[in-house]
Each structure stands twice: as C-alpha cells, then as structure tokens.
C-alpha atoms as a PDB file:
ATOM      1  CA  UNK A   1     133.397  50.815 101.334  1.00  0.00           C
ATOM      2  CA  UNK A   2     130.482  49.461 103.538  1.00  0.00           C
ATOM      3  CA  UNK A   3     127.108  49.591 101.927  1.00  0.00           C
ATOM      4  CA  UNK A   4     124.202  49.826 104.327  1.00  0.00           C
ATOM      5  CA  UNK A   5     121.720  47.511 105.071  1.00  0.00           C
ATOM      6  CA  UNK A   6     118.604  48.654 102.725  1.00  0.00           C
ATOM      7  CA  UNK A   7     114.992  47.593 103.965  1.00  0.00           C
ATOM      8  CA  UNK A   8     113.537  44.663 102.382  1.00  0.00           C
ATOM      9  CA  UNK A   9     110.308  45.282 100.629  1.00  0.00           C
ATOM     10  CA  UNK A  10     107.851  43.016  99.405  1.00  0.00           C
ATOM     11  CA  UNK A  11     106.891  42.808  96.041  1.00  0.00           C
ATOM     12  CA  UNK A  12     103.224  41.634  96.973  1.00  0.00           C
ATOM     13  CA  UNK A  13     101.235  42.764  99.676  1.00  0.00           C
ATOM     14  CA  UNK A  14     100.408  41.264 103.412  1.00  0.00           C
ATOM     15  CA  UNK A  15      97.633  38.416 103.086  1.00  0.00           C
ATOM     16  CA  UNK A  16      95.106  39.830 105.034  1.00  0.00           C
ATOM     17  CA  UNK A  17      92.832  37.464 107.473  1.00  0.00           C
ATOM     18  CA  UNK A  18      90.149  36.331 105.567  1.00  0.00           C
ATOM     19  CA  UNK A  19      86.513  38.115 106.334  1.00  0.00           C
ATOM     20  CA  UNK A  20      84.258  36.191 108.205  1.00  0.00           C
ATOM     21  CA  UNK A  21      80.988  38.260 108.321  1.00  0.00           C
ATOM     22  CA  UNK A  22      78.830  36.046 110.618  1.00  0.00           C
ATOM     23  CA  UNK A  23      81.381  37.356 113.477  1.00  0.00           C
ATOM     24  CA  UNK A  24      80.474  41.202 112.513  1.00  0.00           C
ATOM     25  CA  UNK A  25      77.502  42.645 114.417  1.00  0.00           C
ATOM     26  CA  UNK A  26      74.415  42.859 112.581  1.00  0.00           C
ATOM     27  CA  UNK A  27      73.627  46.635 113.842  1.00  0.00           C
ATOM     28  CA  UNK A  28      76.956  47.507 111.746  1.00  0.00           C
ATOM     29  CA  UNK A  29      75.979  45.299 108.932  1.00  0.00           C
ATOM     30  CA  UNK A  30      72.806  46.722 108.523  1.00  0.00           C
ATOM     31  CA  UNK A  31      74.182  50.353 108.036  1.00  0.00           C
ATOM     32  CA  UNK A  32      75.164  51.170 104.237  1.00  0.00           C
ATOM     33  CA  UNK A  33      78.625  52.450 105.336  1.00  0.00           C
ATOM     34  CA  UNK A  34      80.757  49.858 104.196  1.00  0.00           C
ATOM     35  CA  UNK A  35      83.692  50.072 101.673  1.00  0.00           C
ATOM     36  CA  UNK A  36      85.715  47.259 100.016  1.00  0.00           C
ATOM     37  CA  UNK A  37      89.529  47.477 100.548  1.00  0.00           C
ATOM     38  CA  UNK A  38      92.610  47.049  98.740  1.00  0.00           C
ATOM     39  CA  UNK A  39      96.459  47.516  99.649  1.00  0.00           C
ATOM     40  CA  UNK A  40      98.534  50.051  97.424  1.00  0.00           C
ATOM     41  CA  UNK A  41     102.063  50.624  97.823  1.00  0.00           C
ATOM     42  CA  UNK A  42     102.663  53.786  99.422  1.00  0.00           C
ATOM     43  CA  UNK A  43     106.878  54.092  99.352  1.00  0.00           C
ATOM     44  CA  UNK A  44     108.084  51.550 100.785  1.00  0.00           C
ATOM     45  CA  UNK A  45     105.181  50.321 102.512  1.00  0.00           C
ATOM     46  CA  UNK A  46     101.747  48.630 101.463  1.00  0.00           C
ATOM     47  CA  UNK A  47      98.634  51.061 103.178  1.00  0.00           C
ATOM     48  CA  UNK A  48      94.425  50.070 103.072  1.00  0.00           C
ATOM     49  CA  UNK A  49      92.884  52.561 100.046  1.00  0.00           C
ATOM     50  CA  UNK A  50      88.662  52.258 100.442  1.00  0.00           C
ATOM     51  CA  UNK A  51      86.843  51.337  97.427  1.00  0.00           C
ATOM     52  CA  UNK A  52      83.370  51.628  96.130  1.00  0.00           C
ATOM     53  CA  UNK A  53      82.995  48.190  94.350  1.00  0.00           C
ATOM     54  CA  UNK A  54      79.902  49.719  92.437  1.00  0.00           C
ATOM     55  CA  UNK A  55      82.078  51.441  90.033  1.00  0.00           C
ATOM     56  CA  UNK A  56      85.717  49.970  91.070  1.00  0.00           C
ATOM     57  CA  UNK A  57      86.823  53.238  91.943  1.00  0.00           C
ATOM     58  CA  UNK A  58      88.155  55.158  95.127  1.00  0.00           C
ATOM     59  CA  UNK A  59      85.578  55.517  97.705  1.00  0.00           C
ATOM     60  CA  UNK A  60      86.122  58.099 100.475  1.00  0.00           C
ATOM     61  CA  UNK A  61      85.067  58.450 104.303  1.00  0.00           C
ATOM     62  CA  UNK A  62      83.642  61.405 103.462  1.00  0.00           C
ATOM     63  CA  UNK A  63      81.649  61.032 100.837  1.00  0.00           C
ATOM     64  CA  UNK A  64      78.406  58.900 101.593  1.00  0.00           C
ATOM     65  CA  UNK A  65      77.591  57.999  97.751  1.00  0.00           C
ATOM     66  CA  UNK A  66      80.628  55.888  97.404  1.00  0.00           C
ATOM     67  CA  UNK A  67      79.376  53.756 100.621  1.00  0.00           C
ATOM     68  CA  UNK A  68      77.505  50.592  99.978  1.00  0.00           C
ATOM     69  CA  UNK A  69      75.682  48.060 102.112  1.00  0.00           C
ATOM     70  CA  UNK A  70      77.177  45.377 103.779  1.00  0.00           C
ATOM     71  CA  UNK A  71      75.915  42.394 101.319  1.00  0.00           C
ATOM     72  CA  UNK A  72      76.978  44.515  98.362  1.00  0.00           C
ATOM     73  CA  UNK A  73      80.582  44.767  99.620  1.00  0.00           C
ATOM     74  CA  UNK A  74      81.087  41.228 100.941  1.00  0.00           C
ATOM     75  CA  UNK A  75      80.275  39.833  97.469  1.00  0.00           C
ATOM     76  CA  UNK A  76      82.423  42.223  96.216  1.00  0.00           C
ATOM     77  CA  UNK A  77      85.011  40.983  98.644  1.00  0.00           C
ATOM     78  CA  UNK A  78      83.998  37.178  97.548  1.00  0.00           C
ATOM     79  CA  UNK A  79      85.150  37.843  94.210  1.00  0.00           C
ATOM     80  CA  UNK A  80      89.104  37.948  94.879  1.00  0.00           C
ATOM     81  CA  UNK A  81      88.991  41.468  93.784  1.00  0.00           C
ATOM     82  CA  UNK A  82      89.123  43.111  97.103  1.00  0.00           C
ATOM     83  CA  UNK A  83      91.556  42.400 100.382  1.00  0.00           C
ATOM     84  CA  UNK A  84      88.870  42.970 102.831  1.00  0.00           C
ATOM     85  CA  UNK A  85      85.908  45.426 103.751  1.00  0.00           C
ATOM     86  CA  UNK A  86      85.780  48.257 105.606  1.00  0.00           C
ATOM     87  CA  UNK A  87      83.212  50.215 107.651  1.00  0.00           C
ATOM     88  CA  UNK A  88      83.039  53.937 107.816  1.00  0.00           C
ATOM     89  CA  UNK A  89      82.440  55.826 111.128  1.00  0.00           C
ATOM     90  CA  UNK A  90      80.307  59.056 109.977  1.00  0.00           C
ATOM     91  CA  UNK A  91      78.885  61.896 112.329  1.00  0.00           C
ATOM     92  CA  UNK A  92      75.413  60.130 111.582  1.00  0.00           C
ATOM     93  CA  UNK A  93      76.003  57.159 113.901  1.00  0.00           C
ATOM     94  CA  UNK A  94      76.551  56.191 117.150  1.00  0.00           C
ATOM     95  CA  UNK A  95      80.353  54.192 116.993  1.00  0.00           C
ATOM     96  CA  UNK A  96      83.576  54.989 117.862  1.00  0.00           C
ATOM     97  CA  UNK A  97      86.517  52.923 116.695  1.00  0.00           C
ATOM     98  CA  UNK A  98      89.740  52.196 118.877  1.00  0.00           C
ATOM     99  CA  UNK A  99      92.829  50.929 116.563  1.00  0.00           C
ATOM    100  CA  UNK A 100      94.987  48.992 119.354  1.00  0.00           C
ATOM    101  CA  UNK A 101      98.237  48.648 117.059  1.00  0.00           C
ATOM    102  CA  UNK A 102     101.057  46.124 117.381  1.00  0.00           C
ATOM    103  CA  UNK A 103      99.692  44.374 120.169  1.00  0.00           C
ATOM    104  CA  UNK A 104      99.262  40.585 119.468  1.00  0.00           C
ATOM    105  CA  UNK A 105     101.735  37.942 118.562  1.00  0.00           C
ATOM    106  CA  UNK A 106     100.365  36.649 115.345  1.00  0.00           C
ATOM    107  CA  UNK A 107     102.201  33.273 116.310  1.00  0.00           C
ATOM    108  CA  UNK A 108     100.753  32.802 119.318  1.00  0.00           C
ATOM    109  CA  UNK A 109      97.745  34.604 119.753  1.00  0.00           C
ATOM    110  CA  UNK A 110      99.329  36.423 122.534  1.00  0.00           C
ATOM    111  CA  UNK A 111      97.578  40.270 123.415  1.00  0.00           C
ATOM    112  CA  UNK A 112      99.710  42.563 125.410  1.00  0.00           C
ATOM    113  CA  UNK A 113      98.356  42.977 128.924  1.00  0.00           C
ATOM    114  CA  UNK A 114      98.285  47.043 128.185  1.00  0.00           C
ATOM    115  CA  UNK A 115      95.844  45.879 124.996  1.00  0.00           C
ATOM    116  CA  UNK A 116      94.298  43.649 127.213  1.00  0.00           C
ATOM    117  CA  UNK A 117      93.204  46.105 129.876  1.00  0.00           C
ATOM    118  CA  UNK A 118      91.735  48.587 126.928  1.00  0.00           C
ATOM    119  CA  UNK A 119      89.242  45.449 125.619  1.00  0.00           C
ATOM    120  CA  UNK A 120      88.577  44.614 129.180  1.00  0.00           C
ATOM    121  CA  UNK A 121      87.479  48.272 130.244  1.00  0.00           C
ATOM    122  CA  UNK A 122      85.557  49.036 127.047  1.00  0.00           C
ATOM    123  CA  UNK A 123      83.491  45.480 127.132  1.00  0.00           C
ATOM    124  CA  UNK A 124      82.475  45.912 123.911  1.00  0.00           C
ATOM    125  CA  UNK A 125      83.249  43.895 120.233  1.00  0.00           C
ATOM    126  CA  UNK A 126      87.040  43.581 119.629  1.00  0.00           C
ATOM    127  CA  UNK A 127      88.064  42.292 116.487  1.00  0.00           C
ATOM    128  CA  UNK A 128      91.707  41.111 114.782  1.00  0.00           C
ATOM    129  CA  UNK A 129      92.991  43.512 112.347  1.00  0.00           C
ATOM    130  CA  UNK A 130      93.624  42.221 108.524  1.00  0.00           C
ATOM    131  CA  UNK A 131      97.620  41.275 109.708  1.00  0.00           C
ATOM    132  CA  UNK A 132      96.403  39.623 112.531  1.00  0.00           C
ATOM    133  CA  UNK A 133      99.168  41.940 115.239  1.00  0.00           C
ATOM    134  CA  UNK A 134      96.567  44.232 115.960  1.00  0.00           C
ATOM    135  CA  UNK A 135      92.439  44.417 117.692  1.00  0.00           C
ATOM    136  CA  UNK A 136      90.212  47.089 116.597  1.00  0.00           C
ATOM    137  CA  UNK A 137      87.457  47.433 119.369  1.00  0.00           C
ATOM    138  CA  UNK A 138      83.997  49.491 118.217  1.00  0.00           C
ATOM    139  CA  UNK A 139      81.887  50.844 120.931  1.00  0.00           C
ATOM    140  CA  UNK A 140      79.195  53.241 120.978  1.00  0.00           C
ATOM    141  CA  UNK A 141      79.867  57.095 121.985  1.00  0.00           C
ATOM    142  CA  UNK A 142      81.265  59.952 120.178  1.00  0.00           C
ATOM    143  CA  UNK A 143      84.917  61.407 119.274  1.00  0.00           C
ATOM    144  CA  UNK A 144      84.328  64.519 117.450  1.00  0.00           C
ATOM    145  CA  UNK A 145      88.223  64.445 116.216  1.00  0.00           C
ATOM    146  CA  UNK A 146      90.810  61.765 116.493  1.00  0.00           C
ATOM    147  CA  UNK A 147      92.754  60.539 119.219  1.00  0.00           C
ATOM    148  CA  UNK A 148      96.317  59.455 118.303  1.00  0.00           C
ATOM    149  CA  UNK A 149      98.998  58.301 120.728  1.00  0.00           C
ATOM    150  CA  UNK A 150     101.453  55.589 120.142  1.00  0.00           C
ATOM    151  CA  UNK A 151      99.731  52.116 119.361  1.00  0.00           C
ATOM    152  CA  UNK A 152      96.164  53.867 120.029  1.00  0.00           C
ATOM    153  CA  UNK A 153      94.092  55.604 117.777  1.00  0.00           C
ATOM    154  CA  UNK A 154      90.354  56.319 118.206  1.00  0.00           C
ATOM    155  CA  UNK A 155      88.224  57.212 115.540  1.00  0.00           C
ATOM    156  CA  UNK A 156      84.133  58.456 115.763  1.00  0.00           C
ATOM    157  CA  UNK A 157      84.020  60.440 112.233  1.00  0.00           C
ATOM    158  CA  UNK A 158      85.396  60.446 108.293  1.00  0.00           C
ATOM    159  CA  UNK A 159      87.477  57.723 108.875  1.00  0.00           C
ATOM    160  CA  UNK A 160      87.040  53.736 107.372  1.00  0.00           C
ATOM    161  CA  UNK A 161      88.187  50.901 109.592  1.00  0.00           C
ATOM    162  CA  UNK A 162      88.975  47.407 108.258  1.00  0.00           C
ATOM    163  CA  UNK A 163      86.539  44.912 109.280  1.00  0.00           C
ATOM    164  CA  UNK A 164      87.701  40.906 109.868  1.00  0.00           C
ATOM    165  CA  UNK A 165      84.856  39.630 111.998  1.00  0.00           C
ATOM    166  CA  UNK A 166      87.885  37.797 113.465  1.00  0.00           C
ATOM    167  CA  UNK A 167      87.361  37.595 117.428  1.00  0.00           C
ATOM    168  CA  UNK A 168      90.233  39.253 119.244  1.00  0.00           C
END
C-alpha cells in the first residue's frame, strides 16, 4: 500500500513584511478606516482576520465603529500583538484597491511583466503584500462590487486590504 503525499502545513503562520508607515500615503492615513490584522488558521491554510485593537476583538469592513485611525492601529501593530494593519475601502471614499496575486519572486524581487503592465497603466501607489509575492495598487475611482479573475481582484467597498507601505 502507497500512502499519498499529504500537504505540509505550518504550525506558525507566514512572517509578514514588517509595516513601514512613512511609505503609506498620508490621504489614507488620515482616514479612520484602518484595522489591525492577524492570521488564523482557516483548514489548512493561515487567512488575514481584521481587528479592532480598541477592544481586541473582530473588526469588520462593514461596520465603521470597529475602524480606528491610522496612529491608533500602528501602535497597536508596534506592540507584537498584531501581524500588520489594514485599511478598509467603504462607499464613503474615493479608493479602489487592485490585489495583483502571485506575481513577484520574493527572492528576487522579480514582478511578472503581466503585473507589471497593470502598475504601469494605473500610475498610481503600488505596494508589496504582507508575503512579499504579491502588489496591491490603490487608486482613486469607484467599483460598486468586486472584480475577481485569476491573480486580480479589485475592491472599492466592504472589503479591508493589508497595508505594508513596502514599495512594489
């Protein structure tokens, strides 16, 4: 008898790229819609959960009372307790997010040239994400519901996007 190969899974989570918040825009800082992350294992897998580090509990994208400002989160995020913040795109401002997944060699820096051409045409901040393999670009305009094809998603509303202030 052959026993298949099983997935390995880790018992700890990824270690996230540390936040540096001088490389976040100051328009985004200076809206209270930020969230403090943490991994939790979801199956076999380790997935972002927002958090409201007011009261260490759950936050949600759409609920603005568990949102904080910027400064709030980031010493929340300074404390060890959290793996990174997060900003949340609401109907009530002007930003769109565009997840480019699985695009950048972590080793070498490397961004696809399909990834590429996306930053390029939108001109706008690009960011890495928290494992480094992926950009997250923000731009201004509006997505009333998401857009989700393979290795893109876009985002405009009720949805929280981790923040690295890492340049892509």
């Amino acid at each position: 008898m052959t026993l298949a190969p099983q997935p390995i899974v880790q018992d700890r989570p990824p270690e996230p790229l540390a936040v540096s918040p001088d490389g976040i825009p100051d328009e985004l800082k200076l809206r209270p819609q930020w969230v403090a992350w943490k991994y939790a294992r979801s199956g076999e897998k380790w997935t972002k959960h927002p958090h409201d580090p007011r009261n260490e509990r759950k936050a949600s994208s759409t609920d603005l009372l568990t949102w904080s400002p910027f400064d709030k989160v980031f010493g929340a995020y300074e404390t060890g307790e959290y793996s990174g913040v997060g900003f949340v795109f609401c109907s009530g401002d002007p930003y769109v997010g565009v997840d480019l997944d699985g695009c950048r060699d972590p080793r070498t820096g490397e961004i696809e040239s399909w990834a590429s051409e996306i930053i390029e045409s939108l001109n706008s901040y690009a960011e890495l994400s928290p494992s480094s393999r992926g950009v997250h670009v923000i731009v201004k305009g509006k997505v009333p519901t998401p857009i989700k094809r393979p290795r893109v998603e876009i985002y405009g509303i009720e949805r929280f996007f981790t923040f690295t202030g890492q340049p892509a």
